[in-house]
Structure formats: C-alpha cells, structure tokens
Protein backbone atom coordinates (compact mmCIF):
# COMPACT_ATOMS: atom_id res chain seq x y z
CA UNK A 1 15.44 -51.78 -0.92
CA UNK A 2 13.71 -52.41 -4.15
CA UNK A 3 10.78 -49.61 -4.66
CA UNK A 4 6.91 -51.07 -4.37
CA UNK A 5 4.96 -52.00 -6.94
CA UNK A 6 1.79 -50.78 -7.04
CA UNK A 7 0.25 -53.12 -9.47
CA UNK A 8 0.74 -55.66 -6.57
CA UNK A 9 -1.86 -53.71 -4.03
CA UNK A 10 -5.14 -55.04 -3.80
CA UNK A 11 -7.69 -51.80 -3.98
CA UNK A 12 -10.10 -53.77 -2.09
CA UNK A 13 -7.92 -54.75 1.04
CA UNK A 14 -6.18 -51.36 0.49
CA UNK A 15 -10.26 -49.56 0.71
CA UNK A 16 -10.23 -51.40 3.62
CA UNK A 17 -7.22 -50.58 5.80
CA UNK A 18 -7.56 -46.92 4.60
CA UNK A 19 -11.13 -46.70 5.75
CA UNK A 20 -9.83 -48.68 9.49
CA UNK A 21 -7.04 -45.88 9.66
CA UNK A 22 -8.98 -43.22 8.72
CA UNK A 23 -11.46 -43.94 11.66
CA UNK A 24 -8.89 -44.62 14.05
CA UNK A 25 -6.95 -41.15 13.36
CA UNK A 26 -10.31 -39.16 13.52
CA UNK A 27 -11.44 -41.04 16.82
CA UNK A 28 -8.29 -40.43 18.16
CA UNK A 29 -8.27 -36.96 17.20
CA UNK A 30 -12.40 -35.94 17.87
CA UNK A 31 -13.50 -38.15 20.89
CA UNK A 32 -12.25 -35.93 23.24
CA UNK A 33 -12.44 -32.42 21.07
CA UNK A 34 -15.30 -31.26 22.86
CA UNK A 35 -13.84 -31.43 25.93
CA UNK A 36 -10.40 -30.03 24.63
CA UNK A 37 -12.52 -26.72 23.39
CA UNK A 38 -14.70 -26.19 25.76
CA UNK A 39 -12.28 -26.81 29.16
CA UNK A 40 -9.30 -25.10 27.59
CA UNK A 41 -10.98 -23.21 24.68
CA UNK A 42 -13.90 -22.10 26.83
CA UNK A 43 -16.06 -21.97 23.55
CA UNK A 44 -20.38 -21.51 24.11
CA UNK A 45 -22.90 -23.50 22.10
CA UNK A 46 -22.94 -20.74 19.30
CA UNK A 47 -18.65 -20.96 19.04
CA UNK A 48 -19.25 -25.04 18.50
CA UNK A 49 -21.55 -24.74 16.01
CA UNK A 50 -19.64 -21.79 14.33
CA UNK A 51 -17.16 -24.11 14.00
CA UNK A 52 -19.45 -26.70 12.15
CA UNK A 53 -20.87 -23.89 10.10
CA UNK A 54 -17.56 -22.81 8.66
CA UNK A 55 -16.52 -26.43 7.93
CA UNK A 56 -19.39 -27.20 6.52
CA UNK A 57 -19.76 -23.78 4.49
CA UNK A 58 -15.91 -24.06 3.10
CA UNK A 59 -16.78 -28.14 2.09
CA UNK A 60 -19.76 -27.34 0.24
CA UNK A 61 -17.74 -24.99 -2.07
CA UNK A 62 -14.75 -27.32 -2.45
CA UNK A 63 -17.20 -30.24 -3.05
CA UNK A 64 -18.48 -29.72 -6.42
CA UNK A 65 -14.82 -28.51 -7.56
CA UNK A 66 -13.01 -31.20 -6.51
CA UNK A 67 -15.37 -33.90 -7.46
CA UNK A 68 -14.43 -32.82 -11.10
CA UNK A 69 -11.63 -32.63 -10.10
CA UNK A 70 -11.27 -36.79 -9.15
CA UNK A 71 -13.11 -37.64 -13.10
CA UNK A 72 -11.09 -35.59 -14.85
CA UNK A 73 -7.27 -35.64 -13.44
CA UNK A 74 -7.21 -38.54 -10.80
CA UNK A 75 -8.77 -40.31 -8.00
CA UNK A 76 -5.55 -41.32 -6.57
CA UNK A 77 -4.28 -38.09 -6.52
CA UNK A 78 -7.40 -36.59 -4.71
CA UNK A 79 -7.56 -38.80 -2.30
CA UNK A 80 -3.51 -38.56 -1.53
CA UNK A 81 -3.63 -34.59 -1.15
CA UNK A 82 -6.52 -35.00 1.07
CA UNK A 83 -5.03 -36.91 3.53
CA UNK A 84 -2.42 -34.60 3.71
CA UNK A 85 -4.29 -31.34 4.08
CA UNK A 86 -6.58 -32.95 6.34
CA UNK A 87 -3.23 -33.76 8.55
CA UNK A 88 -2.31 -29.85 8.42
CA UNK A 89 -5.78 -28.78 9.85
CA UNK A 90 -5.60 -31.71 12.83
CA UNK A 91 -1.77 -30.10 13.66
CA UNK A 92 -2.94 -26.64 13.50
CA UNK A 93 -5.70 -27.26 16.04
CA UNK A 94 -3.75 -29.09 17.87
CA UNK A 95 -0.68 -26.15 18.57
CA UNK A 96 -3.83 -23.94 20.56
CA UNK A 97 -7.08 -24.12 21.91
CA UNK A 98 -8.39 -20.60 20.59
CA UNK A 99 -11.23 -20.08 18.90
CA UNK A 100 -10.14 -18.54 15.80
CA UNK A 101 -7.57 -21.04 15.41
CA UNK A 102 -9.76 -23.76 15.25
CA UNK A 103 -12.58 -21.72 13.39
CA UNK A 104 -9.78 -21.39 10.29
CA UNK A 105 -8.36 -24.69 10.60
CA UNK A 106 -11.74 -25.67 9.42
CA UNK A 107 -10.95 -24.72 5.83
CA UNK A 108 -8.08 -27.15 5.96
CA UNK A 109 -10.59 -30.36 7.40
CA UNK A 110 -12.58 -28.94 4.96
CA UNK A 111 -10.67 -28.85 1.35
CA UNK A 112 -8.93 -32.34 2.82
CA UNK A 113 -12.40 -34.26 3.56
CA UNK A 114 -13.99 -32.77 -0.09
CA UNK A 115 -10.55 -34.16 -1.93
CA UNK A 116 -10.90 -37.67 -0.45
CA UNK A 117 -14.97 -37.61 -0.34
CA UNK A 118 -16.43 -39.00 -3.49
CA UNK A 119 -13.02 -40.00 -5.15
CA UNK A 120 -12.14 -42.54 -2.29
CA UNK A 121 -15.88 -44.51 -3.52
CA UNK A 122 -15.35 -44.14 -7.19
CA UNK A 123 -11.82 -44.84 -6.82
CA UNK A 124 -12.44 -48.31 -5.32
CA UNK A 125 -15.66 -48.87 -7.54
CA UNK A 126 -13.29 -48.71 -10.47
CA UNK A 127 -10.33 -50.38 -9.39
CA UNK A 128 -12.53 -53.85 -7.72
CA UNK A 129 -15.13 -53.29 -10.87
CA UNK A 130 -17.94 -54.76 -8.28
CA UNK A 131 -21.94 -54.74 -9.91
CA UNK A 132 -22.70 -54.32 -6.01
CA UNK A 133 -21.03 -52.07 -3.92
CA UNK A 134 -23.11 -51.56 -1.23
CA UNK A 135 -21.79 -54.49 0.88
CA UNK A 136 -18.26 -53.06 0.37
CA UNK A 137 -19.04 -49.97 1.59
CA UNK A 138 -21.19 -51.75 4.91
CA UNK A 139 -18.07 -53.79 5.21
CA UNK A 140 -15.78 -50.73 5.24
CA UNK A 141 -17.87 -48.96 8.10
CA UNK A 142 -18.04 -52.08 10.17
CA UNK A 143 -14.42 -52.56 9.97
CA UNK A 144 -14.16 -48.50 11.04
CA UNK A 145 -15.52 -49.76 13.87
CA UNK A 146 -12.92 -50.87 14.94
CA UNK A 147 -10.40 -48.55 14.26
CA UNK A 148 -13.00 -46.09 15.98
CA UNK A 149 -12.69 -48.12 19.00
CA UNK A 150 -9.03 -48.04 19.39
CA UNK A 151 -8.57 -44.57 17.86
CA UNK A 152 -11.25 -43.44 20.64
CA UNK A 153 -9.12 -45.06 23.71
CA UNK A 154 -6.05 -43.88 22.26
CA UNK A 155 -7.86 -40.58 22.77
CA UNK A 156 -9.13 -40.81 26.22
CA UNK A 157 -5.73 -41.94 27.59
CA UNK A 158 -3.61 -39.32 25.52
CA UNK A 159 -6.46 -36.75 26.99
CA UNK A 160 -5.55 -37.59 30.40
CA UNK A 161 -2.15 -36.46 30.12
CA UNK A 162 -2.81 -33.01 27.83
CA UNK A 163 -5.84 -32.07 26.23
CA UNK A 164 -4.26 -31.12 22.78
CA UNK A 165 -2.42 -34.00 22.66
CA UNK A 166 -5.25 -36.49 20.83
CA UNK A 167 -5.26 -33.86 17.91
CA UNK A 168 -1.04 -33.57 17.42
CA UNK A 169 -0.58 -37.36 17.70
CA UNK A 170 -3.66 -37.82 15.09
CA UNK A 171 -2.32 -35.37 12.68
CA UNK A 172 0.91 -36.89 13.05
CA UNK A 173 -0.36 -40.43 11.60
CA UNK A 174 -2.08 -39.20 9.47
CA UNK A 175 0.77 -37.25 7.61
CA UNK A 176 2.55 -40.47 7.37
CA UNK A 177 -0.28 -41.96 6.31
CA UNK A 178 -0.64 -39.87 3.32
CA UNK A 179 3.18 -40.96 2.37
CA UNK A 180 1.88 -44.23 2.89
CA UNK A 181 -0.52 -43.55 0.18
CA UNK A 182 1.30 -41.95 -2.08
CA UNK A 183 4.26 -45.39 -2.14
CA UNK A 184 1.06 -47.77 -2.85
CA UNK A 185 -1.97 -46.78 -4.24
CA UNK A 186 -2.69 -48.04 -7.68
CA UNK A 187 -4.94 -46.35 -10.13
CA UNK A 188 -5.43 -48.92 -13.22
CA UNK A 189 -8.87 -48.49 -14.43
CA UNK A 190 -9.20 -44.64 -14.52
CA UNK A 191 -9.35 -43.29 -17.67
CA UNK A 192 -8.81 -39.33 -18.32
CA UNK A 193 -10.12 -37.21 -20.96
CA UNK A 194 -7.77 -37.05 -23.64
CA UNK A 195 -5.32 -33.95 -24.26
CA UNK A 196 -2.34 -32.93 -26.28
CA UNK A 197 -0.88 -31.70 -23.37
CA UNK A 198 -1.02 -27.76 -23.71
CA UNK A 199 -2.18 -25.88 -20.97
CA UNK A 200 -5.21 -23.91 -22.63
CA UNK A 201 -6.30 -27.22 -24.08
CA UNK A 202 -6.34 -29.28 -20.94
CA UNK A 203 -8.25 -26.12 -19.40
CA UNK A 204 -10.57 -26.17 -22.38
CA UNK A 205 -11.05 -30.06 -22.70
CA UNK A 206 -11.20 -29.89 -18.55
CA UNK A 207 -14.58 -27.04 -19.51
CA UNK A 208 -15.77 -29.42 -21.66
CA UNK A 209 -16.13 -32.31 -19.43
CA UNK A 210 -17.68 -30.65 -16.66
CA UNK A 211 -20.22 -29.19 -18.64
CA UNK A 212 -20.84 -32.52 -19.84
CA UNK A 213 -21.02 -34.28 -16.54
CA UNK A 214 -23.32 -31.09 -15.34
CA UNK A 215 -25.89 -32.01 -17.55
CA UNK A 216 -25.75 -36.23 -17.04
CA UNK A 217 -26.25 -35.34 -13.44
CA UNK A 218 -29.60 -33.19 -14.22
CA UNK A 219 -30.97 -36.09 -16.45
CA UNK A 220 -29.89 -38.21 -13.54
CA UNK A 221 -32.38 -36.06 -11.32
CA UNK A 222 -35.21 -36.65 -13.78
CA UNK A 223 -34.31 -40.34 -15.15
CA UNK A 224 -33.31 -41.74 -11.64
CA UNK A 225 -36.77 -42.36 -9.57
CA UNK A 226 -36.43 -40.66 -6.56
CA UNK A 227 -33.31 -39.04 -6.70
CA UNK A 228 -34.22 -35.35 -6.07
CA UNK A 229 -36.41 -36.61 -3.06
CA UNK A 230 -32.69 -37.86 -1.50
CA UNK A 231 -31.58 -34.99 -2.09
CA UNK A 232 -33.88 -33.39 -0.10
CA UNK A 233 -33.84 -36.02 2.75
CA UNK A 234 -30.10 -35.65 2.84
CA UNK A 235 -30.63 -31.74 3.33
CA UNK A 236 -33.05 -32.23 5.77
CA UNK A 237 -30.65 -34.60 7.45
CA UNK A 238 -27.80 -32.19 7.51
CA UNK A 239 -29.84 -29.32 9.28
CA UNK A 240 -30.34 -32.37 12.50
CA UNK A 241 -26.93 -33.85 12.22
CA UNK A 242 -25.03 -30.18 12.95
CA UNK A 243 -26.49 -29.78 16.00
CA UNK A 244 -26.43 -33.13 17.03
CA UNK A 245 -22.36 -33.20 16.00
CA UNK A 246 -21.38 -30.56 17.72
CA UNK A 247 -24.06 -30.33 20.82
CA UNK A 248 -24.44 -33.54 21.94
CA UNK A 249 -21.24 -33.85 23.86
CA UNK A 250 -21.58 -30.46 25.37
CA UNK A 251 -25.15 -31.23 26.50
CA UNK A 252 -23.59 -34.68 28.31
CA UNK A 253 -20.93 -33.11 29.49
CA UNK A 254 -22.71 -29.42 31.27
CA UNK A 255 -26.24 -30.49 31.96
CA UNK A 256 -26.09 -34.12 32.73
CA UNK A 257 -22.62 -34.35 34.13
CA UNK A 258 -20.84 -37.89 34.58
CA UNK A 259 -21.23 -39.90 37.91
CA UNK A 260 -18.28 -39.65 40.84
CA UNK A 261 -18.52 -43.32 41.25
CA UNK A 262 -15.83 -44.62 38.99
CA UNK A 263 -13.13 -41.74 39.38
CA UNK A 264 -12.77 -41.12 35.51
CA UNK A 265 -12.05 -38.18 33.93
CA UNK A 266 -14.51 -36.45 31.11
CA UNK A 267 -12.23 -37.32 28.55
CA UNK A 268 -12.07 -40.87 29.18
CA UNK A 269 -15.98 -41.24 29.84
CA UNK A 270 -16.24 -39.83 26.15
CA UNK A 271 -13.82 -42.83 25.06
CA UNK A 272 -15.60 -45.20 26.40
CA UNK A 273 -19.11 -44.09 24.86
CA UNK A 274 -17.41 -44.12 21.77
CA UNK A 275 -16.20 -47.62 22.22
CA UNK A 276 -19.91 -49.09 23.24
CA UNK A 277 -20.82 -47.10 20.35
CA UNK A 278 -18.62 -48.77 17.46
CA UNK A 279 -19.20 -52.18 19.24
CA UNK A 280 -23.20 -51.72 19.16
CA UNK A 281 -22.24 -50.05 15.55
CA UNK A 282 -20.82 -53.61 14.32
CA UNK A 283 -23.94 -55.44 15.02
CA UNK A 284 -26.06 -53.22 13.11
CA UNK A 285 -23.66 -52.68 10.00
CA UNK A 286 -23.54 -56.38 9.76
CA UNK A 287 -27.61 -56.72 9.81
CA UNK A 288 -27.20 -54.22 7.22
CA UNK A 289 -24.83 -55.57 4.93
CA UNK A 290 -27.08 -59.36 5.48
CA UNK A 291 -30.07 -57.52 4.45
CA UNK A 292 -28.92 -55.88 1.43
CA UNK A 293 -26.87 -58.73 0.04
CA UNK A 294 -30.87 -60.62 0.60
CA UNK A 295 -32.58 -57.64 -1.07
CA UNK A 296 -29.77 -55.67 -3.38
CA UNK A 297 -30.14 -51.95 -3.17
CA UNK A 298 -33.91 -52.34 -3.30
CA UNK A 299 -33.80 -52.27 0.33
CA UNK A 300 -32.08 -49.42 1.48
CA UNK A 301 -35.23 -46.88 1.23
CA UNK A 302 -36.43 -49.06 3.73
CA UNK A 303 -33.36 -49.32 5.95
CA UNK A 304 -32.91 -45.31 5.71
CA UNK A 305 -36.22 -44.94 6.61
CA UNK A 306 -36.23 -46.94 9.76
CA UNK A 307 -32.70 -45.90 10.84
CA UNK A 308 -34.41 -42.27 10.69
CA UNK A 309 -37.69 -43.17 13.02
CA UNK A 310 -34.97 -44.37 15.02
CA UNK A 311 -32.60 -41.32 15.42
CA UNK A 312 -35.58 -39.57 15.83
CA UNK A 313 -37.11 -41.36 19.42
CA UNK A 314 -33.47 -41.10 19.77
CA UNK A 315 -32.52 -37.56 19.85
CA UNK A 316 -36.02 -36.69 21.67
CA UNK A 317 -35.52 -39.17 24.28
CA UNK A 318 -31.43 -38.06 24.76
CA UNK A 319 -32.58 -34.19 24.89
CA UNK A 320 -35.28 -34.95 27.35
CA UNK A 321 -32.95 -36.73 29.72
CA UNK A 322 -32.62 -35.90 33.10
CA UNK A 323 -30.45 -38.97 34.18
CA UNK A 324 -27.01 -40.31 33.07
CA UNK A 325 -27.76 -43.34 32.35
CA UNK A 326 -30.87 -43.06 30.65
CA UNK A 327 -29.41 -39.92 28.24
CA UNK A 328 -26.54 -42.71 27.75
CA UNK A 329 -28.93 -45.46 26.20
CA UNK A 330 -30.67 -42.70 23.84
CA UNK A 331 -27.24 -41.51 23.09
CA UNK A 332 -25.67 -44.98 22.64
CA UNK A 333 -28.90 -45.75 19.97
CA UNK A 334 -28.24 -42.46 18.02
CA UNK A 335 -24.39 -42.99 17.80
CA UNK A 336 -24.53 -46.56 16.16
CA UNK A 337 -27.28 -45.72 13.94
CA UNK A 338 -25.73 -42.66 12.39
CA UNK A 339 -22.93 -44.00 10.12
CA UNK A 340 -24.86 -46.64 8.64
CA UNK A 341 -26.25 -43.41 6.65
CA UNK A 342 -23.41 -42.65 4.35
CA UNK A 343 -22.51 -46.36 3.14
CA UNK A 344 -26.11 -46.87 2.70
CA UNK A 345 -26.54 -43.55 0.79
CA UNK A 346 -23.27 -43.81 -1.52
CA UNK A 347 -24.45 -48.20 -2.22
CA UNK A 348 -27.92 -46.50 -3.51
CA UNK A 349 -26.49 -44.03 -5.82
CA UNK A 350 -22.94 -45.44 -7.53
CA UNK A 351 -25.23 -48.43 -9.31
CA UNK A 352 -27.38 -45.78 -10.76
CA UNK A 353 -25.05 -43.46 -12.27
CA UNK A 354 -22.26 -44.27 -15.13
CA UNK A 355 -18.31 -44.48 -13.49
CA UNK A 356 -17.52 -41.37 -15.64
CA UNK A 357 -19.36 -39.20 -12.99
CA UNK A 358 -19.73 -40.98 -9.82
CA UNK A 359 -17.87 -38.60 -7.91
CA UNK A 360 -19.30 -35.70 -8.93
CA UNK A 361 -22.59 -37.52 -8.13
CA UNK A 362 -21.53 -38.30 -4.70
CA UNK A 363 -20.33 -34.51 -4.47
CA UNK A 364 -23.85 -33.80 -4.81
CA UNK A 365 -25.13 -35.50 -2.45
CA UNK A 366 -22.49 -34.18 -0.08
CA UNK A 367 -23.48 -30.60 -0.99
CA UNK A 368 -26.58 -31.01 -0.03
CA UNK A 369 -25.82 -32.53 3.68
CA UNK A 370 -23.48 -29.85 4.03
CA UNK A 371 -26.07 -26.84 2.74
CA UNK A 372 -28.13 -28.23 5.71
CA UNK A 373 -25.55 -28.15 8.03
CA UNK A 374 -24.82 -24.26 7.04
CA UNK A 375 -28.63 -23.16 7.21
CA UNK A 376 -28.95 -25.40 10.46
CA UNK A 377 -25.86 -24.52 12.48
CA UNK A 378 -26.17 -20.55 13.10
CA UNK A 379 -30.13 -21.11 13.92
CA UNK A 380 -29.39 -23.95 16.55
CA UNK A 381 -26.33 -23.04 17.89
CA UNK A 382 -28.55 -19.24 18.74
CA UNK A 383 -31.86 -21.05 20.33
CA UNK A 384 -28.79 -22.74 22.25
CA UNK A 385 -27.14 -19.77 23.68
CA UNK A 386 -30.09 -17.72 24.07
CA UNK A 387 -32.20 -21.03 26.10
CA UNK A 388 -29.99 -24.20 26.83
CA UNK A 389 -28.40 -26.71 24.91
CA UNK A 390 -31.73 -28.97 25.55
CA UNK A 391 -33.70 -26.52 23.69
CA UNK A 392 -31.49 -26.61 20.29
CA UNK A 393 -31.16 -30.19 20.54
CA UNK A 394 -35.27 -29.97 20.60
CA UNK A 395 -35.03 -27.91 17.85
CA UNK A 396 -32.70 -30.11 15.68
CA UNK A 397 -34.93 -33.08 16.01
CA UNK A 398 -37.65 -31.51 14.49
CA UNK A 399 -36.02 -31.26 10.43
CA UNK A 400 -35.95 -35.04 11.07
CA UNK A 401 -39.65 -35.13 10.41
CA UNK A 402 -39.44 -33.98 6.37
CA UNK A 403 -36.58 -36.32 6.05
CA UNK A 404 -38.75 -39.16 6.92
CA UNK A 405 -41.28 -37.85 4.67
CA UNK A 406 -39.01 -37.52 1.72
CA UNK A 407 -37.66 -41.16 2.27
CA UNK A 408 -41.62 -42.91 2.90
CA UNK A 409 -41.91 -40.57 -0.77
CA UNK A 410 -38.80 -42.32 -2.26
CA UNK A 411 -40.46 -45.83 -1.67
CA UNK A 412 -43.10 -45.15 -3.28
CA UNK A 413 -41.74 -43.74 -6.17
CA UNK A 414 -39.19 -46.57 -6.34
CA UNK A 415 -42.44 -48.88 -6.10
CA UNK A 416 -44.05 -46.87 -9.23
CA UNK A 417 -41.56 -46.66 -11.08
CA UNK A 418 -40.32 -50.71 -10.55
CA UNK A 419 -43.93 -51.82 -11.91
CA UNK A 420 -44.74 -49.27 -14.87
CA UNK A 421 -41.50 -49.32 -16.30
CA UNK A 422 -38.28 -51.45 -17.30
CA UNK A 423 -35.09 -51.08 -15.02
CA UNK A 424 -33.08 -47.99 -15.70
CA UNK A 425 -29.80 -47.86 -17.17
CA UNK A 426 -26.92 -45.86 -15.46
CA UNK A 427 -26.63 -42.49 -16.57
CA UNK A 428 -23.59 -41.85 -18.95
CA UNK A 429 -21.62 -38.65 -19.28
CA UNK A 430 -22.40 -38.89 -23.00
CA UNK A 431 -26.07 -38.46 -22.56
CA UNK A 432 -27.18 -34.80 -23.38
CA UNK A 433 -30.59 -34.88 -22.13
C-alpha cells in the first residue's frame, strides 16, 4: 500500500472533519460525565467544580507556552500531540470513578486542549489563506453539531450498559484519531524561524521570538480598538461559564429530577438534551454565519452582545425553575447559544493580528476565560455546598452583567475608532512598539 500524500489533503475539508470528530468524541465522552461522577463517584458541588478549577488552572499555564510553541516549531505538530494526550486523560478517567483520579487526569485534558487550542485556528488560517475566517469557523461549529449529536447518543446508550464506558470508548477514537492525524495532515504555509540547528541556538533564536511576539501582542492591546475590553468580557465570561459547566447537570439531575413517564434512564435524558441542543445549535450558527458574511466581522460585537442578554434570562430563568419542562426550555436556550462564543471570538481576532502570532493571540484570549474559570470555580462551587446548587447557579449569573458591559463598551469603541481614523493594519511580529 503506497504511503499518503499529504500534499493531496485539503486543510479546509480536513478543519472540517477534525472539528465533526472532535465533537463527536467529547459528546460521547462528557454527556453523561456528570452522571458517571456523581452516581458512581459520589462527588458534591465543590468536588465538580474542583475538577473545573484544576483543568482550568493547569490550561492557563500550558496556554501561553504552547501557543509559542505552535509559531515557532509547528502547528501540525501541536495539534497531533494534543489529540493524543487528550486521549490519555479520557482513558485514565475512564479505568475509575474516584475523585482524585479524575481531579489529575485534568492535567492531561488540560496540556492536550492548550496544544490543539490556538494552533488548530492558525493552522487552518494559514494553510486555506482565507481574508475571512469567521464563516469557516461558524461553519466548523455547525457541522460539530452534528458530530455532538451522534457523539451524545452514542453516550446515552453506551451509559446504559456501564457508566465508564462513554469515556474508554471516546478515548479509544480518539487515540486513533491522533494516528489519523499524524498519516495526513499537511503543513505547507508555516514558516519557522530560522536556525543552524544547534541546540543553544534554537533555544536562543526560540527566546528571541517570543520576546518578539510578547511585545506585538501589547501593541495589539493598544493599536487594536477594543481589544483589552474582550479581554475582560472573556474573563468575566469564564467566572459564569464554570459554574454553569459543571453545575448545570447536577442541578437537573438532584433538584429537578426527570419525569417517570417515559421509563428512561438519567443518562439517556442527558443525550437527548444534548441532541435538541446541537439541532437548535444549527439554526443559530447558520443565522450567524448569514449575518456575518452580510456584515464581515463588524458585526460580531453585536452578535456577542445579544447572545450574552440571552444566556443571561437564560441562566436566571433555568436556576429559578421549579418544573422540568420549563428548566428544560431555559436550559435548551443556554446550551445552543454558548458555542457560538468561541467561533465568533477567534473570527474577531485572527483578521486583526499578523499570522506570525495568531496563536499566541488566541492563547490570550484563552488565558483569560480560563483565569475566570479559576477565580470563579472555588467561590461557586462553596455558595453551592454551603446553600444549594440554585444558589451558585444565582451567583454565576451575576459576572454576566460586566461582560455585557464590556461588550456594549467594545461597540462603541469600534464605532469611534471606525469614524476618526483609517482601518488598522494587522499587527506584525516585527513591530516593536
């Protein structure tokens, strides 16, 4: 059998199928987690979020690293040894439902997500060399749909026969996914800082660059209008989304309980939720992508903004829930609103910044969703076990206010800065500042 070519693959049908896999191994693996750890793992509301501290914690200090990392070595190679750590962490959960297990494994998720995160975007913004990539990115989430769909079935049925068994079988795929990967990924347009090839100069060259690409991303902050006030949404945002992640199944599942009527287990009622979800989640990725290929990126302030109000009605309504059906419609709005965040996000920022340091720009912005996640996860998941899960979900909603803030302050800045001065250029890693 004659080896493959990778000059053959097409990065943009390639972005695609990864992005459809990836959802469908993490559906398959996380639909039914909560009910995995807290039937058989017997974990509280502070253990959960514990869990999404540590992830969190260990991701913001691999983030930075390993966006440097993808400019300066390779993209390709990021994104390859992420998959495969990330497959280690879903097998190790998956042996045992103990705490501490899953509490470490979390370093694994961790270092595998930061590899991929960042260098999967820039890595397809090189290789399709698109002006717009937004509507790739849209496209890429609607299609994760529908892996998200089947990944999430997959779950609830594997679920019914062992609890553990949505987390082996993901890890599984995924490990021969990342040999999948490795065969026929191409990596064309990268170019690498050049080197002679000695250790101490690569290290020293390697020094070099960063420090380069440290200071284009602080004159990005100050040349970019309204870049530090995303930041600060997207920190805001993280403190909400931790306890949302990790509560919002619990609270569903111990103080609203499922109805008798339909003789389904937990673990398929969460499978199903997360099917309506991705279906609901198509319709609004594909308004999305319509309006931004009618408005460019101008328009995404404007979409974040409104997707915010949204989540926040959302998460009130869902927390003050006393029926199942009800908490399911608030639930059902939250959950298809909530990925549209990060294509939306990453579309804004890569056509504002120079290829050289995309990925370390996108690491940013990830370090700041996961600093709110670390500062918001102890604090929540404690007003949860000291009152009830409805209280930290209460609490949550609440950062959601300054992000909305910070956004209405990004249009306006965006406004100012569209009619008193010419269009910006990207920022290069050659400019000093």
């Amino acid at each position: 059998m004659p080896p493959l070519d990778r000059a053959r693959t097409d990065p943009y049908r390639l972005y695609l199928a990864m992005r459809v896999g990836l959802s469908f191994m993490v559906g398959m693996a996380f639909t039914t987690s909560v009910v995995y750890r807290i039937e058989e793992g017997g974990l509280d509301p502070f253990q959960l979020l514990m869990i999404g501290t540590v992830l969190e914690a260990t991701y913001l200090l691999f983030q930075l690293p390993t966006g440097f990392l993808a400019d300066l070595v390779s993209r390709r190679a990021c994104v390859v040894a992420g998959f495969g750590v990330y497959a280690g962490g879903l097998l190790w959960q998956g042996l045992t439902s103990e705490f501490w297990v899953h509490l470490a494994a979390q370093v694994l998720l961790a270092l595998g997500a930061a590899l991929w995160s960042g260098a999967l975007e820039s890595w397809v913004a090189d290789e399709t060399r698109r002006a717009e990539m937004t509507p790739v990115y849209l496209r890429a989430t609607q299609l994760g749909f529908i892996g998200g769909i089947t990944g999430s079935l997959l779950s609830g049925v594997l679920a019914s026969v062992a609890l553990n068994l949505p987390m082996l079988v993901g890890g599984a795929l995924m490990a021969l996914g990342t040999v999948a990967l490795a065969l026929m990924m191409p990596e064309r347009h990268f170019q690498r800082p050049a080197k002679d090839g000695r250790v101490t100069t690569v290290l020293r060259q390697a020094r070099t660059e960063a420090g380069v690409q440290v200071r284009a991303s602080r004159r990005a902050a100050r040349v970019v209008p309204g870049l530090v006030l995303l930041l600060g949404m997207t920190f805001a945002f993280g403190l909400w989304s931790e306890s949302y992640d990790r509560l919002s199944g619990a609270f569903l599942l111990e103080e609203i309980g499922f109805p008798e009527t339909f003789g389904l287990e937990p673990a398929m009622w969460f499978a199903l939720i997360s099917c309506v979800v991705a279906l609901a989640g198509i319709g609004l990725t594909e308004w999305a992508g319509r309006r931004t290929a009618r408005l460019g990126s101008g328009g995404i302030i404007g979409m974040l903004a409104g997707f915010t109000v949204v989540s926040l009605v959302g998460v009130i309504g869902y927390s003050l829930s006393g029926a199942f059906w009800v908490a399911i419609g608030f639930l059902l709005l939250l959950s298809a609103a909530r990925p549209l965040y990060e294509p939306l996000v990453n579309g804004w920022l890569v056509v504002r910044v120079e290829p050289k340091v995309r990925a370390t720009a996108l690491s940013a912005r990830d370090m700041f969703d996961s600093g709110g996640q670390i500062v918001g996860g102890p604090v929540i998941g404690a007003v949860g076990s000291a009152f009830s899960l409805r209280a930290a979900l209460l609490t949550g909603a609440a950062v959601l206010v300054p992000a909305i803030l910070f956004l209405f302050g990004m249009e306006r800045k965006a406004k100012t800065a569209d009619r008193d001065e010419p269009r910006n250029e990207p920022i290069t890693a050659g400019d000093r500042g």
